[in-house]
PDB file of N, CA and C in Angstrom:
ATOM      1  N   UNK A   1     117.763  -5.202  34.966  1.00  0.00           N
ATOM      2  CA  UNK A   1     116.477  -4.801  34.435  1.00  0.00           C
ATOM      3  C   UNK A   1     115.369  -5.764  34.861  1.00  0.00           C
ATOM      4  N   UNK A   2     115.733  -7.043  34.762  1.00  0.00           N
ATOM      5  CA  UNK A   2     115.021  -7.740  35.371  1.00  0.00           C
ATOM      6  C   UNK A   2     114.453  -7.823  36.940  1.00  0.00           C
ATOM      7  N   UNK A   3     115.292  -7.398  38.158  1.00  0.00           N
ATOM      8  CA  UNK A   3     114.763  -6.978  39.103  1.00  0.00           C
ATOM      9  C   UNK A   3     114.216  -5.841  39.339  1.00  0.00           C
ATOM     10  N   UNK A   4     114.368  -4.266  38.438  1.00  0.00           N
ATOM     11  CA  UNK A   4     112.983  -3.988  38.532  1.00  0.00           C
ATOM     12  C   UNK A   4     111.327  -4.073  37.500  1.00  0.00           C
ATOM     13  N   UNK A   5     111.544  -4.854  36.837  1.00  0.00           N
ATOM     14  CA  UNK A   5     110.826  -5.562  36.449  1.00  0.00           C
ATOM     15  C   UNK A   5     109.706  -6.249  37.388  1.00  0.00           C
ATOM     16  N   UNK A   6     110.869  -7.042  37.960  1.00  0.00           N
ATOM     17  CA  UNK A   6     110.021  -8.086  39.171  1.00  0.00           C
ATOM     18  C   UNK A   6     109.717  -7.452  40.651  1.00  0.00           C
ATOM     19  N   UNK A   7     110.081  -5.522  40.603  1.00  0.00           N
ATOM     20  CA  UNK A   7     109.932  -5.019  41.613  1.00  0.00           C
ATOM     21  C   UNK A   7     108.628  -4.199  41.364  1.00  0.00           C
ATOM     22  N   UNK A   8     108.319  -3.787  39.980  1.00  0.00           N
ATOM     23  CA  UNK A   8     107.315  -3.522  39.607  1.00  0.00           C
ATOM     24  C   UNK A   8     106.058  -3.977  40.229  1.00  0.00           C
ATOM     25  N   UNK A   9     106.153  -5.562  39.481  1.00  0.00           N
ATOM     26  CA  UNK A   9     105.269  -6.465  39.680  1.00  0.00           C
ATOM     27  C   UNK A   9     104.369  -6.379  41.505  1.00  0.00           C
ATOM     28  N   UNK A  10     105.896  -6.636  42.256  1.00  0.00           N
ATOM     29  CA  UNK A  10     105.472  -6.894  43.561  1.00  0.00           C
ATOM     30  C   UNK A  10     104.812  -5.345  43.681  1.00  0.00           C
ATOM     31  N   UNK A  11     105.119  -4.608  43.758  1.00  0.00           N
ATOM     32  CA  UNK A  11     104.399  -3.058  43.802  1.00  0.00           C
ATOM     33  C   UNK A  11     103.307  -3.189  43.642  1.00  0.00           C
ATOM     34  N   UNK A  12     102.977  -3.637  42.336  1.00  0.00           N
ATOM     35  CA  UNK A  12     101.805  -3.405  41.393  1.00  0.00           C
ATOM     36  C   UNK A  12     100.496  -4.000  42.445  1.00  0.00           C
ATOM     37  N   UNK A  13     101.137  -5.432  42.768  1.00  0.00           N
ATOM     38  CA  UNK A  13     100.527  -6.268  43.557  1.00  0.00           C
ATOM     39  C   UNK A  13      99.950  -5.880  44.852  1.00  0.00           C
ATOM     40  N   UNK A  14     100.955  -4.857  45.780  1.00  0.00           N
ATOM     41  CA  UNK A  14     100.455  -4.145  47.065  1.00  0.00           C
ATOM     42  C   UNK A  14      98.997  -2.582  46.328  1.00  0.00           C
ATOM     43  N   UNK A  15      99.902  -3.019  45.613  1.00  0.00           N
ATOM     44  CA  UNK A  15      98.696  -1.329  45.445  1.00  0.00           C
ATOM     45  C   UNK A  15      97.546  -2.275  45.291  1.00  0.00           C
ATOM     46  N   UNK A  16      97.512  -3.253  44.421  1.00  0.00           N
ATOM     47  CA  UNK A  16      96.203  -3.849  44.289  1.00  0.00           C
ATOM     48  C   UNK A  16      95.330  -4.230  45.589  1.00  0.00           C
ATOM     49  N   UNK A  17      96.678  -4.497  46.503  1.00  0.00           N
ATOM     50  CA  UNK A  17      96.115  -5.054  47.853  1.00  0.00           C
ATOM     51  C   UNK A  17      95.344  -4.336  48.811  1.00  0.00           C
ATOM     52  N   UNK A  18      95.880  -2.567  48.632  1.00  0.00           N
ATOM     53  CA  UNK A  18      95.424  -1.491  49.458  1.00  0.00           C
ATOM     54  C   UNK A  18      94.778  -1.524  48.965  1.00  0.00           C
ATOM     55  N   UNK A  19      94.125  -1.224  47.258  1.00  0.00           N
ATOM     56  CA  UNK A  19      93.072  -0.731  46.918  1.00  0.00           C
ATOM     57  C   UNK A  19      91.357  -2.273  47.530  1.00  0.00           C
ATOM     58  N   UNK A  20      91.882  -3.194  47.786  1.00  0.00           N
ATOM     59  CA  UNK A  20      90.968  -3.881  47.729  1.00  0.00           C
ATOM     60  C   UNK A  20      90.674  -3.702  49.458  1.00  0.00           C
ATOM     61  N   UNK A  21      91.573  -3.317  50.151  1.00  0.00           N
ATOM     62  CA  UNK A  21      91.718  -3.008  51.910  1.00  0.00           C
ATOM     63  C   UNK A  21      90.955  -1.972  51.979  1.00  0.00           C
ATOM     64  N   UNK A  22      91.031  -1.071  50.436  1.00  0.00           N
ATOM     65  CA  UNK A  22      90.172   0.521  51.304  1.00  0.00           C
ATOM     66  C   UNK A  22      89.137   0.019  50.795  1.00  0.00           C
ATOM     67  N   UNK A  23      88.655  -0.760  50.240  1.00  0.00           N
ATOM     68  CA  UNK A  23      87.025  -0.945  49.256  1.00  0.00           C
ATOM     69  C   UNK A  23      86.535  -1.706  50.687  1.00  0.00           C
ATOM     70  N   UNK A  24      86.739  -2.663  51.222  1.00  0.00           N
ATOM     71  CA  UNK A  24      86.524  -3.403  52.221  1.00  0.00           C
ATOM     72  C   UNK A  24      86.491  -2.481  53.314  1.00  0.00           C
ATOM     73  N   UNK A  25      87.086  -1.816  54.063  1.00  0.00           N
ATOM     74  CA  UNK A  25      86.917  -1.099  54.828  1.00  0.00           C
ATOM     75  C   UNK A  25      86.289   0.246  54.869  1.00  0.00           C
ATOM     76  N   UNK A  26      85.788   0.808  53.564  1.00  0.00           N
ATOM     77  CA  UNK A  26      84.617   1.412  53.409  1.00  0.00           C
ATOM     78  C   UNK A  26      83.379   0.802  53.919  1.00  0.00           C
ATOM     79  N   UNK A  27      83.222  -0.803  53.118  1.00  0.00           N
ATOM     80  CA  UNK A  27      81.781  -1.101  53.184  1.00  0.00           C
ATOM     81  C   UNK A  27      81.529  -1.617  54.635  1.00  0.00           C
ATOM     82  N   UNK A  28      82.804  -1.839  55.404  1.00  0.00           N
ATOM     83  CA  UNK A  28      82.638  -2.257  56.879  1.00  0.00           C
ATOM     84  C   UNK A  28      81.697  -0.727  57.288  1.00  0.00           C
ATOM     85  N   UNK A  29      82.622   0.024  57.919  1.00  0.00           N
ATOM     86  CA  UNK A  29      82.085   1.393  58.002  1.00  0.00           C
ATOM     87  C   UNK A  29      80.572   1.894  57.668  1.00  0.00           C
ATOM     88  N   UNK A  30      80.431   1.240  56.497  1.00  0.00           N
ATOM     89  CA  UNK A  30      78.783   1.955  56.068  1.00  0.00           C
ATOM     90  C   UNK A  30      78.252   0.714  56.877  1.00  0.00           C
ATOM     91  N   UNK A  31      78.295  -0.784  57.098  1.00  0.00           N
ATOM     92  CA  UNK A  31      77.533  -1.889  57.338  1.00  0.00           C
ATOM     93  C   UNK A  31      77.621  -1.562  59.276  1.00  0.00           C
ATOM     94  N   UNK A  32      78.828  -0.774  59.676  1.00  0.00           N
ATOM     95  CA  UNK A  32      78.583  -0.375  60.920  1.00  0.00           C
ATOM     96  C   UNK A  32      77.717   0.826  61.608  1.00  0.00           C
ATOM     97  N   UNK A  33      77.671   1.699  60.453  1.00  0.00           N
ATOM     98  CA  UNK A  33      76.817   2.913  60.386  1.00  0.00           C
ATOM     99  C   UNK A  33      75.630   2.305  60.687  1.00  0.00           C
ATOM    100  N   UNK A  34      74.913   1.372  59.684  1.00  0.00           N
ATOM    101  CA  UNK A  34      73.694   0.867  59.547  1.00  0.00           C
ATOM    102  C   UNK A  34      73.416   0.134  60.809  1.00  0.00           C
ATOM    103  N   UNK A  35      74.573  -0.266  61.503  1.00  0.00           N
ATOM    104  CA  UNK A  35      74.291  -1.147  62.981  1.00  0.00           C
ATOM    105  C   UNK A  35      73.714  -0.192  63.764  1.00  0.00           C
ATOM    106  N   UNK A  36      74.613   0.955  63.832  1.00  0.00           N
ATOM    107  CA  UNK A  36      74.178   2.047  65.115  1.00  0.00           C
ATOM    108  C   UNK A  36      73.068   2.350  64.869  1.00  0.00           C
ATOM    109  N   UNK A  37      72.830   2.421  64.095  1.00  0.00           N
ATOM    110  CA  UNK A  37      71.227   3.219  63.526  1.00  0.00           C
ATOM    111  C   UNK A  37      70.092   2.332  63.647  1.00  0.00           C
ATOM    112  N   UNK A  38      70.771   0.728  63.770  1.00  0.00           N
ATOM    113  CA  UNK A  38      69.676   0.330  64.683  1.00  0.00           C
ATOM    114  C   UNK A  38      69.657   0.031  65.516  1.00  0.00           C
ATOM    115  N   UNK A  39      70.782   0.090  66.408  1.00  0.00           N
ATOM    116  CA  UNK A  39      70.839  -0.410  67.914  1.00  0.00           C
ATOM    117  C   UNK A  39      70.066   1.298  68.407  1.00  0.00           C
ATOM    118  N   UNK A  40      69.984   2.448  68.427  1.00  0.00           N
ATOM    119  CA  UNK A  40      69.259   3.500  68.306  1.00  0.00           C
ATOM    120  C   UNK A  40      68.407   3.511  68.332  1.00  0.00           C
ATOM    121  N   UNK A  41      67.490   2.748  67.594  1.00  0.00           N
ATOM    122  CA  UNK A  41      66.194   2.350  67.666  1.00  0.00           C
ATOM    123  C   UNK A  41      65.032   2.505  68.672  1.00  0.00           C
ATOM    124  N   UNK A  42      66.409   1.866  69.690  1.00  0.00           N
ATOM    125  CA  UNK A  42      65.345   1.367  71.232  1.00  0.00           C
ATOM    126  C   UNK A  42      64.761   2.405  72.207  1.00  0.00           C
ATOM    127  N   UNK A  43      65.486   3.827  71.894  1.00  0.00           N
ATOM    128  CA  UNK A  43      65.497   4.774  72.592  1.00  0.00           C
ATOM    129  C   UNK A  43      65.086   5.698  71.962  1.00  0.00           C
ATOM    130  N   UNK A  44      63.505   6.156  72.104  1.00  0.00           N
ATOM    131  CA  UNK A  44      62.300   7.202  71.857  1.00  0.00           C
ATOM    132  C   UNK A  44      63.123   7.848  70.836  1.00  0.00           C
ATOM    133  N   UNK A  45      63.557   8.959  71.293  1.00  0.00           N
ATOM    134  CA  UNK A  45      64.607  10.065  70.892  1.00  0.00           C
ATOM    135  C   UNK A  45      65.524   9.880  69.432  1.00  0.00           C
ATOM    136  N   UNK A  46      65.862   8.693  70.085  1.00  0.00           N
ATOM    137  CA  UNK A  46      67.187   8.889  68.768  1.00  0.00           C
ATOM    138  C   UNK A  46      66.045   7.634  67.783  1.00  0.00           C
ATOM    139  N   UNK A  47      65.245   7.173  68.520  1.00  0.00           N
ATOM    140  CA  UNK A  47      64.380   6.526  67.429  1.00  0.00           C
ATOM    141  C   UNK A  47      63.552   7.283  66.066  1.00  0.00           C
ATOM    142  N   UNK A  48      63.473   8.399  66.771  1.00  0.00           N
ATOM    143  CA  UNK A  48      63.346   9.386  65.744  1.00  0.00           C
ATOM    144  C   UNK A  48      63.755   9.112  64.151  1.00  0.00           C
ATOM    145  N   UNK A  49      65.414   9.181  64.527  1.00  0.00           N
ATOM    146  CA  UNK A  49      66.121   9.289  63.276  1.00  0.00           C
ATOM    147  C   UNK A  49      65.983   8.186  62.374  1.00  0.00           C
ATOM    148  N   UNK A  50      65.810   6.906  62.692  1.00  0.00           N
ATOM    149  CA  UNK A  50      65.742   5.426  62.155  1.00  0.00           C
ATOM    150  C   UNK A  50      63.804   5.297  61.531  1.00  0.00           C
ATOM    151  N   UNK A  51      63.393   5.519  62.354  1.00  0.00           N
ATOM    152  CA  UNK A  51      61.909   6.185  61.761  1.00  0.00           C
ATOM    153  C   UNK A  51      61.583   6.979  60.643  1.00  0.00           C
ATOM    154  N   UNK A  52      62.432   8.431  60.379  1.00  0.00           N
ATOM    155  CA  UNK A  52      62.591   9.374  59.858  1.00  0.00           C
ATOM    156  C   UNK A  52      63.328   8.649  58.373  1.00  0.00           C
ATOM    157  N   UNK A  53      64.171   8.117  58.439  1.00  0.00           N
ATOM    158  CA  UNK A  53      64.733   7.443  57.769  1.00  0.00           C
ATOM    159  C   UNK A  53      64.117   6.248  56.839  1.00  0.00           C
ATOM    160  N   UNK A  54      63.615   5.768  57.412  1.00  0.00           N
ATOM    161  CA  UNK A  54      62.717   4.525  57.181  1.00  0.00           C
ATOM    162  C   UNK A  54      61.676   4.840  56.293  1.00  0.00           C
ATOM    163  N   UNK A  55      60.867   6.065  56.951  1.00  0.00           N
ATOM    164  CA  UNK A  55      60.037   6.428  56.052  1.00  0.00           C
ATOM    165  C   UNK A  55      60.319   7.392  54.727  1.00  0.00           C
ATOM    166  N   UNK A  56      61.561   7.583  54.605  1.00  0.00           N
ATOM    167  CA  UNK A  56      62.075   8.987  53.626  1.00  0.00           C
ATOM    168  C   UNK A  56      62.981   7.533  52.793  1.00  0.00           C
ATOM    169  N   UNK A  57      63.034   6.150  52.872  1.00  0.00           N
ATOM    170  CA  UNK A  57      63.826   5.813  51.653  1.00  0.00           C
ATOM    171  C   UNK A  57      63.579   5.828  50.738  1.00  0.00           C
ATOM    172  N   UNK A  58      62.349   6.299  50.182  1.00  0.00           N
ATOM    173  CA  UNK A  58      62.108   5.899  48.771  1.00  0.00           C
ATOM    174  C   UNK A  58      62.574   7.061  48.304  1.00  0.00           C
ATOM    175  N   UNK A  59      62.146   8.137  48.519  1.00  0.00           N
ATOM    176  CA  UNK A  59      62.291   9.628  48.133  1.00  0.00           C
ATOM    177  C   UNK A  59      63.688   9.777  48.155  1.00  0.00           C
ATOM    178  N   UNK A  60      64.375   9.269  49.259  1.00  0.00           N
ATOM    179  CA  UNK A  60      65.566   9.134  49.199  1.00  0.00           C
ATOM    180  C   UNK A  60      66.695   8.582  47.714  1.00  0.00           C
ATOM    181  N   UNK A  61      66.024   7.532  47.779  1.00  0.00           N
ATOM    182  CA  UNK A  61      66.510   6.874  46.440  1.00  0.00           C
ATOM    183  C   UNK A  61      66.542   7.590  45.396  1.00  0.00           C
ATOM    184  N   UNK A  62      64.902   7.853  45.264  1.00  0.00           N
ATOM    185  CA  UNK A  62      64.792   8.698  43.754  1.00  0.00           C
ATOM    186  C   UNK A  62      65.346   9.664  43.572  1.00  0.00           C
ATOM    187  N   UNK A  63      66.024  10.378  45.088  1.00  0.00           N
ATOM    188  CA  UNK A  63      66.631  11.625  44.754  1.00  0.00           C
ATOM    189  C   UNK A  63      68.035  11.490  44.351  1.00  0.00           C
ATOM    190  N   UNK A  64      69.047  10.409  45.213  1.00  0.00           N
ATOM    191  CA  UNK A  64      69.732  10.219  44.421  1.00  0.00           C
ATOM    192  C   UNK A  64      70.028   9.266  43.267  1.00  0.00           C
ATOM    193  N   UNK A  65      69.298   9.193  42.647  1.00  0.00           N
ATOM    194  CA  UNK A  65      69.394   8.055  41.084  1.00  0.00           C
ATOM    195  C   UNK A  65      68.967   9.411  40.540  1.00  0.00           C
ATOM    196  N   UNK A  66      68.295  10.632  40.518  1.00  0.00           N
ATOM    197  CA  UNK A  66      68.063  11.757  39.583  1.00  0.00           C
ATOM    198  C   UNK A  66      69.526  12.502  40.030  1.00  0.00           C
ATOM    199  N   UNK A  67      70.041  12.536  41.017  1.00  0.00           N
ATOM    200  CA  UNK A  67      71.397  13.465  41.566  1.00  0.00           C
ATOM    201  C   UNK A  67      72.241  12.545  40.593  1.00  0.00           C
ATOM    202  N   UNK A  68      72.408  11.705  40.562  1.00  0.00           N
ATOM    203  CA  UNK A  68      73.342  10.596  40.102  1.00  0.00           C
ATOM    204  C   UNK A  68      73.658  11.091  38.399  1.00  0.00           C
ATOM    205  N   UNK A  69      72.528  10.778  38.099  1.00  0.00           N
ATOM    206  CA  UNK A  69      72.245  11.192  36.629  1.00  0.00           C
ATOM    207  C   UNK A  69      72.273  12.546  35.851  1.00  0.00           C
ATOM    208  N   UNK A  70      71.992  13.438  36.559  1.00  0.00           N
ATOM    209  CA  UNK A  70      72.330  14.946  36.535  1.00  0.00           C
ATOM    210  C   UNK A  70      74.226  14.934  36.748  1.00  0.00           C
ATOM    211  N   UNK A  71      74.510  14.733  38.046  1.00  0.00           N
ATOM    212  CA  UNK A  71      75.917  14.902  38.189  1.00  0.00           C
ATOM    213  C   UNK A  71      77.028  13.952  36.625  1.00  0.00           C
ATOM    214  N   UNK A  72      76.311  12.765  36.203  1.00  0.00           N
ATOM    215  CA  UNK A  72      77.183  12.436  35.108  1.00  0.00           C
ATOM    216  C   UNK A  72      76.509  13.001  34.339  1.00  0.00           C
ATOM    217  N   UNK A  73      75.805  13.656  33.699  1.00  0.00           N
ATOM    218  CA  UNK A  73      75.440  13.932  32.340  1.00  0.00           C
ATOM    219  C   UNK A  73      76.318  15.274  32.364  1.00  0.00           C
ATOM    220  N   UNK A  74      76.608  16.098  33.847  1.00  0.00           N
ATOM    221  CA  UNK A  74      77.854  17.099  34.168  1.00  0.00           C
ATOM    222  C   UNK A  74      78.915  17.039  33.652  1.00  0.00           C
ATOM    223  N   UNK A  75      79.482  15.871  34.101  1.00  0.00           N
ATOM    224  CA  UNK A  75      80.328  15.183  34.536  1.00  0.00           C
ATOM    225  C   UNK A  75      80.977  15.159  32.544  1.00  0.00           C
ATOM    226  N   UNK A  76      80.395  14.496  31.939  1.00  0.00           N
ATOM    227  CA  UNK A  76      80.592  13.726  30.297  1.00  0.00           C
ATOM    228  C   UNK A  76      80.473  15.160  29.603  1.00  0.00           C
ATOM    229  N   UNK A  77      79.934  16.531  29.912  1.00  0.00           N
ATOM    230  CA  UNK A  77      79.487  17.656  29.103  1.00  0.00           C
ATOM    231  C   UNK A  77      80.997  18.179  29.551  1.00  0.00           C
ATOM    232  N   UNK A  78      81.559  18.057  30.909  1.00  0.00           N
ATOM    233  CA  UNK A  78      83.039  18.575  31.028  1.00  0.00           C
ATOM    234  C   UNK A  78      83.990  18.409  30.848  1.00  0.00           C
ATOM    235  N   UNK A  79      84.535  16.896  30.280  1.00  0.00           N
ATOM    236  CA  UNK A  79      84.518  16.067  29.783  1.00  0.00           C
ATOM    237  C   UNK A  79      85.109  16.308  28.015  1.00  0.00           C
ATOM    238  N   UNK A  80      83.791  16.409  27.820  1.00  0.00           N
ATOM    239  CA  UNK A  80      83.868  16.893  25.916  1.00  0.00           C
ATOM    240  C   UNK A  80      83.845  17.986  25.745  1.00  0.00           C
ATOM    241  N   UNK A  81      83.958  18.770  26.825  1.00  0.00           N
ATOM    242  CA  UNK A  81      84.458  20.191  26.448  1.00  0.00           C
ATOM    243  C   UNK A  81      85.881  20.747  26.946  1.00  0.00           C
ATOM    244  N   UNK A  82      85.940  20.303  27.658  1.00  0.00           N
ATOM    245  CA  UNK A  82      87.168  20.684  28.303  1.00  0.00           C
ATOM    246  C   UNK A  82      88.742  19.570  28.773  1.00  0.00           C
ATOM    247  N   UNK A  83      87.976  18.417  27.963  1.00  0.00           N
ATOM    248  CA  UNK A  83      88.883  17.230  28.399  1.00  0.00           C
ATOM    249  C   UNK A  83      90.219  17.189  27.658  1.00  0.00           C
ATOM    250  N   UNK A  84      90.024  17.887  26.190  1.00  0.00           N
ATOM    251  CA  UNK A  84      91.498  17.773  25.283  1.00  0.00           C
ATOM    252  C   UNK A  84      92.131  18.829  25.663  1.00  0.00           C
ATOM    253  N   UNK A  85      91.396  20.751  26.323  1.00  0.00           N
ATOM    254  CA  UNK A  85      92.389  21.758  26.030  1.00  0.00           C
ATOM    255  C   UNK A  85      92.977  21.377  27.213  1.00  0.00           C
ATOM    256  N   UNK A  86      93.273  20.855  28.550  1.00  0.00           N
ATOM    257  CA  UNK A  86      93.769  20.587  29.942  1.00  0.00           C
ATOM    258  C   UNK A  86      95.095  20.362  29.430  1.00  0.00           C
ATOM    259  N   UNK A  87      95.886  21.472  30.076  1.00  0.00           N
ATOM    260  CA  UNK A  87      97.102  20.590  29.719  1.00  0.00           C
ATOM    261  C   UNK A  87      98.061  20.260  31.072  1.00  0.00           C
ATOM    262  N   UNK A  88      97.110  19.880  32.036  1.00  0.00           N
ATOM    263  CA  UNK A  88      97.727  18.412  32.872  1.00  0.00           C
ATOM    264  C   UNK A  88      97.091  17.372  32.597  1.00  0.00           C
ATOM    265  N   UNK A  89      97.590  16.074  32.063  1.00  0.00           N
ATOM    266  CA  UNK A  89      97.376  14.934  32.045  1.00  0.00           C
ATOM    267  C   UNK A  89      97.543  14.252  33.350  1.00  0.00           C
ATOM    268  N   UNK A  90      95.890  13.439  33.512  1.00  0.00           N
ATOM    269  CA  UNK A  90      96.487  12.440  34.895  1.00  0.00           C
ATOM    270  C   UNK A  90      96.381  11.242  34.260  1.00  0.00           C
ATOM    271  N   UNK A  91      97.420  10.509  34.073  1.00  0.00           N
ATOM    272  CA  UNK A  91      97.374   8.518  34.056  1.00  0.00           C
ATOM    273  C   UNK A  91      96.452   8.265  35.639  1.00  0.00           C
ATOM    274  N   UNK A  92      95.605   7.251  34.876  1.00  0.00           N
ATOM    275  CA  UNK A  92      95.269   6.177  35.925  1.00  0.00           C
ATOM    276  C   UNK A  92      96.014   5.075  35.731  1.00  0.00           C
ATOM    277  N   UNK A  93      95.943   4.158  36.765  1.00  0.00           N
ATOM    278  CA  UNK A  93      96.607   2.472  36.306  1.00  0.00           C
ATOM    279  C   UNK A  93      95.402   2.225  35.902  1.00  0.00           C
TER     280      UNK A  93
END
């Protein structure tokens, strides 16, 4: 009982490890996105998009911090209505 106990543990430990590998390699990905978009820049055309961009962040923002807020106030209404009759249960760790 004791070795899986201590097989648990080591488990427990890799999952922790992937989960911190995919968080990291998300934000690589977006911090490489943001590279192309300005190495892009230099060239009329696709300068467009980095321009376009540039000038649409604010609107951008506000749209999603109101999307954000709409989708959970969704999100908590489905939630308290429909969260006890479900009868699949998912565990998180």
């Amino acid at each position: 009982m004791v070795e899986m106990g201590a097989m648990f543990l080591e488990m427990k430990s890799l999952v922790e490890y992937l989960q911190l590998y995919m968080t990291f390699s998300g934000i690589n990905i977006m911090l490489l996105l943001g590279r192309i978009l300005k190495l892009m820049d230099f060239q009329p055309r696709l300068g467009v998009i980095t321009h376009t961009l540039a000038l649409a962040t604010a609107d951008l923002t506000h749209f999603f911090v109101i999307f954000a807020m709409i989708f959970m106030g969704y999100a908590f209404i489905g939630h308290v209505i429909f969260g006890y009759s479900s009868s699949v249960r998912i565990v998180f760790p």
